[in-house]
Protein backbone atom coordinates (compact mmCIF):
# COMPACT_ATOMS: atom_id res chain seq x y z
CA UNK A 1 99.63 91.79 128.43
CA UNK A 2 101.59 94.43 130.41
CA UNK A 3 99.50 97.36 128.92
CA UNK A 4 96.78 96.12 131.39
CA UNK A 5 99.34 95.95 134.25
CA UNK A 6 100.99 98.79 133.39
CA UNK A 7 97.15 101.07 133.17
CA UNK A 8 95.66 99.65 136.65
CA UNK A 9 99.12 100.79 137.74
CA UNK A 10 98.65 104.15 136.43
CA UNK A 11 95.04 104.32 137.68
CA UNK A 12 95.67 104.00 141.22
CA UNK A 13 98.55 106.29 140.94
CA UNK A 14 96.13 108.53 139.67
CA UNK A 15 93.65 108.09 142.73
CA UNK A 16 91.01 105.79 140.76
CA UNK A 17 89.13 103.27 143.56
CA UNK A 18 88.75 99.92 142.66
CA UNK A 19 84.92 100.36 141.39
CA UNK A 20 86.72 103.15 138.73
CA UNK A 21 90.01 100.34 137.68
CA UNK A 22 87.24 98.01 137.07
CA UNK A 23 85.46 99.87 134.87
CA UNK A 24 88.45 101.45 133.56
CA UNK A 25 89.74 97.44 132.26
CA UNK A 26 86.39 96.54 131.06
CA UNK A 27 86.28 99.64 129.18
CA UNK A 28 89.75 99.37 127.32
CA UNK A 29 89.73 95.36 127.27
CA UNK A 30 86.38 96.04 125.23
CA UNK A 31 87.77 98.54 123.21
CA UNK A 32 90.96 97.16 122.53
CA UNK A 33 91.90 94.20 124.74
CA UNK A 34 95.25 96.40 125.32
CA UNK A 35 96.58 96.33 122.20
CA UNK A 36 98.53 99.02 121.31
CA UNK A 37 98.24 98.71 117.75
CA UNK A 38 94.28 97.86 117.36
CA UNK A 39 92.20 99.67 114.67
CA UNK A 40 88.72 99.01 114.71
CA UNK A 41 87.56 96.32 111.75
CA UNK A 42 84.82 95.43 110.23
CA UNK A 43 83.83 91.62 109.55
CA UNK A 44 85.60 91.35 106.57
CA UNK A 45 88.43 93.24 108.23
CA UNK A 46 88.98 96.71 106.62
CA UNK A 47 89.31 99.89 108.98
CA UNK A 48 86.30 101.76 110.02
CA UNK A 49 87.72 103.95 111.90
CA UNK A 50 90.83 106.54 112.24
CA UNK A 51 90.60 105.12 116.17
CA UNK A 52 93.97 103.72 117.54
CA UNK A 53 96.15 101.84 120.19
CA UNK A 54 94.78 100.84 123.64
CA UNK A 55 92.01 103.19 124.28
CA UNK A 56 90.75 103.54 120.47
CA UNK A 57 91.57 107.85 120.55
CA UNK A 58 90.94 109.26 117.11
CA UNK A 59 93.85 110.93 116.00
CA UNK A 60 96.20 109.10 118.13
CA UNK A 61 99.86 108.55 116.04
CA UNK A 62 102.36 106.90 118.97
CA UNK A 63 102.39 103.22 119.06
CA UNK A 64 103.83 103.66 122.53
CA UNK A 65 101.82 101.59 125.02
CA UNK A 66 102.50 104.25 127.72
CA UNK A 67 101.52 107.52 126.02
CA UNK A 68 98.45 105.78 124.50
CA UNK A 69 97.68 104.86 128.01
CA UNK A 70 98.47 108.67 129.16
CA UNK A 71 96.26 110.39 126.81
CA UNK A 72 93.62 107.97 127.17
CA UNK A 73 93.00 109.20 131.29
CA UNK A 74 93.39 112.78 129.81
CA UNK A 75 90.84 112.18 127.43
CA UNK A 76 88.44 110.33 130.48
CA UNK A 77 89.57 113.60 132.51
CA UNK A 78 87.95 115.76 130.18
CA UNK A 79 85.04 113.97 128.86
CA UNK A 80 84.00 112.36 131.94
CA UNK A 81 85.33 113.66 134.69
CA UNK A 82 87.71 111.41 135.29
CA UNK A 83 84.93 108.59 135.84
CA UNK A 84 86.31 105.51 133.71
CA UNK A 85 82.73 104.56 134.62
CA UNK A 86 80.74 107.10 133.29
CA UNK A 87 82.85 106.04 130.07
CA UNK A 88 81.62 102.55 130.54
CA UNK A 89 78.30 103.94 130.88
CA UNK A 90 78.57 106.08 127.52
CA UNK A 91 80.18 102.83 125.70
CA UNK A 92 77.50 101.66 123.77
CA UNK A 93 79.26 98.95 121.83
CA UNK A 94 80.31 101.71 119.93
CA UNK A 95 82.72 104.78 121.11
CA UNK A 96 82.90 106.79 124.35
């Protein structure tokens, strides 16, 4: 997908090492695998979740690839930091 391309692209613009991009793919690829339009399903595949687009933020309303990917380092700014791997760290299998 170019959503991947397009965040590792972002992240180094942004000053993240190569440890941080790492855990900055695993995270989304497990939250989302990059797709801009995933909601989170249960096994018999109805929503669980208001969570949206690449980096699963509640709330989220653009289907936009680029803002999803925007607002998801503004979110890891302010919860974390700006550590995509303390996000890792707080991704349970569930949320960060």
């Amino acid at each position: 997908m170019l959503s991947d391309l397009l965040a590792v692209s972002y992240a180094y613009a942004l000053g993240y090492s190569k440890k941080q991009v790492k855990c900055l793919v695993t995270l989304w690829t497990r939250e989302s695998r990059f797709d801009h339009l995933a909601r989170p399903r249960d096994a018999k595949g109805k929503t669980t979740s208001s969570a949206y687009g690449i980096a699963q933020l509640l709330g989220e309303r653009s289907s936009q690839p680029e803002l999803q990917i925007l607002r998801g380092f503004r979110y890891i700014a302010h919860r974390y930091q700006g550590s995509a791997c303390r996000a890792l760290a707080a991704n349970r299998g569930r949320w960060y």
